[in-house]
Protein backbone atom coordinates (compact mmCIF):
# COMPACT_ATOMS: atom_id res chain seq x y z
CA UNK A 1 67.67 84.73 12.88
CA UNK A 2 66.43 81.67 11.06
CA UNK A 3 68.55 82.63 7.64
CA UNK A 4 71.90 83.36 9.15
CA UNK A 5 71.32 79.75 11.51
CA UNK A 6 70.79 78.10 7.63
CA UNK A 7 73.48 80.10 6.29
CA UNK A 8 75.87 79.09 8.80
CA UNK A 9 75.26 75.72 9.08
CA UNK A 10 74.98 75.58 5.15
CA UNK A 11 78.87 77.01 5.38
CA UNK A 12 79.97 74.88 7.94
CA UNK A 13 78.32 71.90 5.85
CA UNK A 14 80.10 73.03 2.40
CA UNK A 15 83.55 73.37 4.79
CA UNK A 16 82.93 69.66 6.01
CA UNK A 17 82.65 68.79 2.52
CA UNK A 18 85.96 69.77 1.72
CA UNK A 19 87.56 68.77 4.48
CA UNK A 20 85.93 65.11 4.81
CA UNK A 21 85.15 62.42 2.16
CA UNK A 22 80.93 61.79 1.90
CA UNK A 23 80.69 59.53 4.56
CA UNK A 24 82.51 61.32 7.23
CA UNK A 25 80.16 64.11 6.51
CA UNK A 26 76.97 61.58 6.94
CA UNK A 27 78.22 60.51 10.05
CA UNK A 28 78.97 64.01 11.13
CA UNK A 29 75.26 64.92 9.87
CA UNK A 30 74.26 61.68 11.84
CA UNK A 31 75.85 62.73 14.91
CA UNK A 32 74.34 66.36 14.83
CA UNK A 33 70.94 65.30 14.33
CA UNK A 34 71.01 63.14 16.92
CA UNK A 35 72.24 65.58 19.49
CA UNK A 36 68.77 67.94 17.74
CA UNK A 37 67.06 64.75 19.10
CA UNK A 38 68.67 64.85 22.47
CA UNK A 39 68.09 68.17 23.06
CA UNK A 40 64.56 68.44 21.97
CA UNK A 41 64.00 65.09 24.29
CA UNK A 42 65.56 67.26 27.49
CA UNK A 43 63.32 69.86 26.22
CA UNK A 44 60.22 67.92 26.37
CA UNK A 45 61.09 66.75 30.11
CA UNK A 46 61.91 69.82 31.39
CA UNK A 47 58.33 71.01 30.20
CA UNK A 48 56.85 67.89 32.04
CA UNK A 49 58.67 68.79 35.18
């Protein structure tokens, strides 16, 4: 489960990279970790309520 997520995500990154210049891809990066973030935060209230 864990490998093909990497796998995936390591495809998706190298298709980026062709498709965008380097900092497109940061800010892409940028923007995906921060929805990780988001979701992790719901997460965490959902288990509080």
């Amino acid at each position: 489960m864990v490998s093909s997520y990497t796998r995936y995500a390591y495809n998706l990154f190298g298709y980026v990279n062709n498709r965008l210049n380097l900092s497109e891809s940061i800010r892409l990066i940028r923007w995906v970790i921060f929805l990780y973030m988001v979701d992790k935060k719901i997460d965490k209230v959902v288990w509080v309520v």
